[in-house]
C-alpha atoms as a PDB file:
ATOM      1  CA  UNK A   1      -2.678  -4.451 -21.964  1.00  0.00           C
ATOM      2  CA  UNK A   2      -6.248  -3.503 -22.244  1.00  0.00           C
ATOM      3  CA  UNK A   3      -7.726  -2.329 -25.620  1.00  0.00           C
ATOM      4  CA  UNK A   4      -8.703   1.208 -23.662  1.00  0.00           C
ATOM      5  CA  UNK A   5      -4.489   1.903 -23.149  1.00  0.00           C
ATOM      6  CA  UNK A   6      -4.218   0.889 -26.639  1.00  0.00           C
ATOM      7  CA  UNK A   7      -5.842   2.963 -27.990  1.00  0.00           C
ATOM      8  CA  UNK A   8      -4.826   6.162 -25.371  1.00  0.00           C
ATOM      9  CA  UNK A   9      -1.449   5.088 -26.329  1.00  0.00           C
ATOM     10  CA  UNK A  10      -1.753   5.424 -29.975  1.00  0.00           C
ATOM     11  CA  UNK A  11      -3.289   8.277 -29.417  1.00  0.00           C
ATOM     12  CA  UNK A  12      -0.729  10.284 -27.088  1.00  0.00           C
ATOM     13  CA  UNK A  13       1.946   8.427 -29.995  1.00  0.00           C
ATOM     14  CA  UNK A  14       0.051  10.322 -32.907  1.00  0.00           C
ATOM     15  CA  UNK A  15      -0.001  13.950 -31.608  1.00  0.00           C
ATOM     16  CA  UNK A  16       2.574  15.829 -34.043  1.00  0.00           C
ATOM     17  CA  UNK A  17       5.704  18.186 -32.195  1.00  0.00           C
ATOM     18  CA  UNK A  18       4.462  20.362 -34.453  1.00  0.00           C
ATOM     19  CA  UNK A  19       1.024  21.063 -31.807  1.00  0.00           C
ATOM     20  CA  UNK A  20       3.255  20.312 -29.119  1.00  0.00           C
ATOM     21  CA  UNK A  21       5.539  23.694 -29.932  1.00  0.00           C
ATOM     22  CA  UNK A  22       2.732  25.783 -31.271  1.00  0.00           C
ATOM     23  CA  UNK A  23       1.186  25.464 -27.785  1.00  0.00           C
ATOM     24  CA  UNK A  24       4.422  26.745 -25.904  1.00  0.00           C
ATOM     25  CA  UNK A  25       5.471  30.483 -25.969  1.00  0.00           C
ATOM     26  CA  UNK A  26       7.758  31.591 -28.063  1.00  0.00           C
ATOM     27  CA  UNK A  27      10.768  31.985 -25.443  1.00  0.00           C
ATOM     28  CA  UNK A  28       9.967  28.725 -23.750  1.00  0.00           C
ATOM     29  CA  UNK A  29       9.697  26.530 -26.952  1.00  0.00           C
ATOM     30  CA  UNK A  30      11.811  24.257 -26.716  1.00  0.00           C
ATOM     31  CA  UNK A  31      11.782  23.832 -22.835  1.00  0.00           C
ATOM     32  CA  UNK A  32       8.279  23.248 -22.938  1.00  0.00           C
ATOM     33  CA  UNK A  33       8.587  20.849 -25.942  1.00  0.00           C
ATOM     34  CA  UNK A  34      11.478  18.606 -23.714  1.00  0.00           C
ATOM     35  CA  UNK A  35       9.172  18.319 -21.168  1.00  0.00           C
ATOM     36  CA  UNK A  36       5.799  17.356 -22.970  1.00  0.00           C
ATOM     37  CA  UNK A  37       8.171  14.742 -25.268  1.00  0.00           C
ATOM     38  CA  UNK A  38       9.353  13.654 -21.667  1.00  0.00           C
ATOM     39  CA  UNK A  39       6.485  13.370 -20.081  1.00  0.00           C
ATOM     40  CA  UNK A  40       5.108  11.582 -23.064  1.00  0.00           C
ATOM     41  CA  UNK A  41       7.562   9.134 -22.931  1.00  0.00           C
ATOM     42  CA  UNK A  42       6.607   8.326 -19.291  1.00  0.00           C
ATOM     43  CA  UNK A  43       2.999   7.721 -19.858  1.00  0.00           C
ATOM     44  CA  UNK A  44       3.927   5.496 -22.854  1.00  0.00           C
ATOM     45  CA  UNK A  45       6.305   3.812 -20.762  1.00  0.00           C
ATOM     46  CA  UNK A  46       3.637   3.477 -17.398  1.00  0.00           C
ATOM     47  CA  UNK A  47       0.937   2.200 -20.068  1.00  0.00           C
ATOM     48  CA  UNK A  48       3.068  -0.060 -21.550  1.00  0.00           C
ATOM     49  CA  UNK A  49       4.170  -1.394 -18.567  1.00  0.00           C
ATOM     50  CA  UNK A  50       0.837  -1.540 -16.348  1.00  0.00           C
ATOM     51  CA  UNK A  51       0.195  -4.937 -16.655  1.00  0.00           C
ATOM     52  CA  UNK A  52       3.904  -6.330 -15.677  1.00  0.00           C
ATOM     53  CA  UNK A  53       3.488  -3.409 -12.497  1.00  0.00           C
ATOM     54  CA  UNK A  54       0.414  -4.802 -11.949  1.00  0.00           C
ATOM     55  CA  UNK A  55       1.589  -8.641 -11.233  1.00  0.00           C
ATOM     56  CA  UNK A  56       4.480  -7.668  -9.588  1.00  0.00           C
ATOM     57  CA  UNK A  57       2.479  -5.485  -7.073  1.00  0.00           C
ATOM     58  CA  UNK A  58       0.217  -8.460  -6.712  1.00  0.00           C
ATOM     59  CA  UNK A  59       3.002 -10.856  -5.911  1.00  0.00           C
ATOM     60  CA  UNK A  60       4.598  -8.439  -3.184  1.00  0.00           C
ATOM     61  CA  UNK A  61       1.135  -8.282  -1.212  1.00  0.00           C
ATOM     62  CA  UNK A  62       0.959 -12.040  -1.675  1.00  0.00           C
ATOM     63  CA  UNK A  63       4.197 -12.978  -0.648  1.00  0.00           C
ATOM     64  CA  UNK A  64       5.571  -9.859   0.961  1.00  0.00           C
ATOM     65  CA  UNK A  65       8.984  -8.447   0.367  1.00  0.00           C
ATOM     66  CA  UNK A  66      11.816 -10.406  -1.912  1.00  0.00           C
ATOM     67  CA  UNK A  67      14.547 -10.933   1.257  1.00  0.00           C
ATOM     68  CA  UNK A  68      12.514  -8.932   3.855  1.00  0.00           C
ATOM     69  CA  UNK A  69      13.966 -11.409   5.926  1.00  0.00           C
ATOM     70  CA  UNK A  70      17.734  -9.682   5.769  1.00  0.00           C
ATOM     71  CA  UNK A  71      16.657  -5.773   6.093  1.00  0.00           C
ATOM     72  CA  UNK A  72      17.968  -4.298   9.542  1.00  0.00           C
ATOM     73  CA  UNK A  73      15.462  -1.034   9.479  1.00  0.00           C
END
């Protein structure tokens, strides 16, 4: 992981609910605060997981396909 998502992640880690909720209206609180938490959680998770994405992509356009050899469509 480069030192660049690092540091984004730490940074999308540190943001409190607290600004999170205060951003949302009123009625649509907590909806709003599921899916910012949720959506947080997915950029942690891509960032986290970029490099391992990364290799794997590289391996299927170097070798193609794990048992391409079996798919009928």
């Amino acid at each position: 992981m480069k030192a660049e998502q690092r540091e984004s992640l730490h940074r999308l880690a540190q943001i409190p609910i607290q600004r999170l909720a205060s951003a949302a209206k009123p009625v649509k609180k907590q909806a709003t605060m599921k899916r910012c938490l949720v959506q947080n959680a997915k950029d942690f998770w891509r960032i986290e997981n970029a490099e391992a994405i990364a290799e794997q992509n590289e391996d299927v356009a170097k070798h193609g396909l794990p048992f391409a050899k079996y798919r009928q469509f």
